[in-house]
Protein backbone atom coordinates (compact mmCIF):
# COMPACT_ATOMS: atom_id res chain seq x y z
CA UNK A 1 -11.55 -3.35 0.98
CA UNK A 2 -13.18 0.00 0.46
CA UNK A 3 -11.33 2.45 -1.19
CA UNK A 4 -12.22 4.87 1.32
CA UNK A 5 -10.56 2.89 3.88
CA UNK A 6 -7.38 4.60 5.20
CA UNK A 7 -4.60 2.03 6.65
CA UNK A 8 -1.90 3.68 8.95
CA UNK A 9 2.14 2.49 9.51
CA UNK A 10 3.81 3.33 12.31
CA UNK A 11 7.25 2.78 12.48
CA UNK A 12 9.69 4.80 15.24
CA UNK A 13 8.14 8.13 14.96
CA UNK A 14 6.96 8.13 11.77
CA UNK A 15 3.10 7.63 11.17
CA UNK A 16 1.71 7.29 7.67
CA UNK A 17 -1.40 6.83 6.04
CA UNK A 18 -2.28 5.22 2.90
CA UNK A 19 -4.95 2.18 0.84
CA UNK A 20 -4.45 -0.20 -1.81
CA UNK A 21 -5.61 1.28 -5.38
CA UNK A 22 -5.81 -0.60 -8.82
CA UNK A 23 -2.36 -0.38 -9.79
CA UNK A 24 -0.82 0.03 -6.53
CA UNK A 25 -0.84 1.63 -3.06
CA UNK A 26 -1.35 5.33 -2.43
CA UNK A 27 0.34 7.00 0.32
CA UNK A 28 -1.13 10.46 1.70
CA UNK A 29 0.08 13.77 2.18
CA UNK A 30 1.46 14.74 5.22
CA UNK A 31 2.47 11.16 6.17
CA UNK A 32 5.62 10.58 7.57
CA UNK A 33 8.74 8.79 7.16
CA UNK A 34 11.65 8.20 8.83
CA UNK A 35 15.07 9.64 7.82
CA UNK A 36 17.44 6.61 9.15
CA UNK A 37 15.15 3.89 10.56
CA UNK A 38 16.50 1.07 12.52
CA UNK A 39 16.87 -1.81 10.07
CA UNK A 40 20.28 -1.96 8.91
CA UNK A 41 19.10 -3.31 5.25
CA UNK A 42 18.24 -0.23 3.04
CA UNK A 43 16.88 -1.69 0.11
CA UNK A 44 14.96 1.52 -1.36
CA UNK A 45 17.49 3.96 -0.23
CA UNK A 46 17.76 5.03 -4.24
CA UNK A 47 14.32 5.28 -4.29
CA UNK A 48 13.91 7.39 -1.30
CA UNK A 49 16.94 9.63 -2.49
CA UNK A 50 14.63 10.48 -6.21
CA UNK A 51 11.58 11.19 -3.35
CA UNK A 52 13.34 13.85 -1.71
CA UNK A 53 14.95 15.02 -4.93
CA UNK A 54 11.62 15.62 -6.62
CA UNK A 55 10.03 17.18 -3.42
CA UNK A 56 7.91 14.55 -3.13
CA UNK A 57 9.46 13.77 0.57
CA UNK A 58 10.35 17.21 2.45
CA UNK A 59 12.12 17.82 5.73
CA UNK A 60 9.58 17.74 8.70
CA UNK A 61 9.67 19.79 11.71
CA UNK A 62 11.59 16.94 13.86
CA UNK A 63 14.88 16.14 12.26
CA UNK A 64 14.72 12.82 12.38
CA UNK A 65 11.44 12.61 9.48
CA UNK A 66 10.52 13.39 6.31
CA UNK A 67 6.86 14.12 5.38
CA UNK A 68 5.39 13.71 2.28
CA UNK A 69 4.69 17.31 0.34
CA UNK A 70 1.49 15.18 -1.78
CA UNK A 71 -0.06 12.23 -1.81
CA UNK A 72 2.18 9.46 -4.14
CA UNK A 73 1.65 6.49 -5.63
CA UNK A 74 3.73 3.41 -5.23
CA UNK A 75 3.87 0.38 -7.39
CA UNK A 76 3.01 -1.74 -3.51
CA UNK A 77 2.37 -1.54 0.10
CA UNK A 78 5.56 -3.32 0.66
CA UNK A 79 7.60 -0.22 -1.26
CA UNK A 80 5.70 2.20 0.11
CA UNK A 81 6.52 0.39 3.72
CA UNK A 82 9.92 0.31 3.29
CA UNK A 83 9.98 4.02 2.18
CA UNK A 84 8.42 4.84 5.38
CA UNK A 85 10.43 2.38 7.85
CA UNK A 86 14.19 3.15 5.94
CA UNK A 87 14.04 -0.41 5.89
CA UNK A 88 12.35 -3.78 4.97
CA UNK A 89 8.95 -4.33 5.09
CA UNK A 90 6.00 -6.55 4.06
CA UNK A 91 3.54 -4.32 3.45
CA UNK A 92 0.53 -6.52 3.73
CA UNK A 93 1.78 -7.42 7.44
CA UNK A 94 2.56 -4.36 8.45
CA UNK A 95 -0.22 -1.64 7.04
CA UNK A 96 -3.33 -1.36 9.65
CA UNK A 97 -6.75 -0.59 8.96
CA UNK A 98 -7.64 2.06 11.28
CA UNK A 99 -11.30 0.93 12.79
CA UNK A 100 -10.10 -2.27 13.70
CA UNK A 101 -5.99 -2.72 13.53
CA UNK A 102 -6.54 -5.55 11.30
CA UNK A 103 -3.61 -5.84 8.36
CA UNK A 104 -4.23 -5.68 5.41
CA UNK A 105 -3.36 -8.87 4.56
CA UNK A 106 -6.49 -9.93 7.09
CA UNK A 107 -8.80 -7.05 5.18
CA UNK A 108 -8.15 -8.65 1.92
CA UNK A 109 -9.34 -12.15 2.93
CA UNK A 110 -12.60 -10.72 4.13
């Protein structure tokens, strides 16, 4: 996959943006994440709490998301999914190309 390819998550309201990079997955500023998504299983919550105490996730004009103040790096697309759901996620299955909606799971067996 290109690394000029931006993938997009939408969970609830929140819509964000981010690729796969070397050591990780990169997540976009101004992408945004929900506050209390539906899942009841909150396995990042901790991790979520240090994003919002470093100002790296920042209250968002609707109440019910966060946004992110710069673009961050996570360690996977799964983490970074479950940062933006407030929940569980598998990243490859749930990240979307944009041109085509394929996963990115599908993108990486191209």
């Amino acid at each position: 996959m290109s690394e000029g390819h931006w993938l997009v998550l939408r969970a609830q309201k929140a819509q964000a943006f981010g690729r796969p990079e070397a050591n990780g997955f990169l997540v976009r500023k101004g992408s945004t994440v929900m506050r209390e998504g539906s899942p009841r299983v909150k396995r990042d919550r901790e991790e979520r709490e240090r994003l919002v105490r470093l100002g790296v996730l920042v209250p968002h004009n609707d109440l019910k998301l966060y946004r992110f103040s710069r673009d961050h790096h996570f360690g996977s697309s799964s983490v970074a999914g479950r940062i933006v759901k407030d929940g569980n996620c598998s990243g490859p299955q749930s990240w979307r190309r944009l041109t085509d909606g394929k996963t990115l799971k599908e993108a990486k067996h191209e």
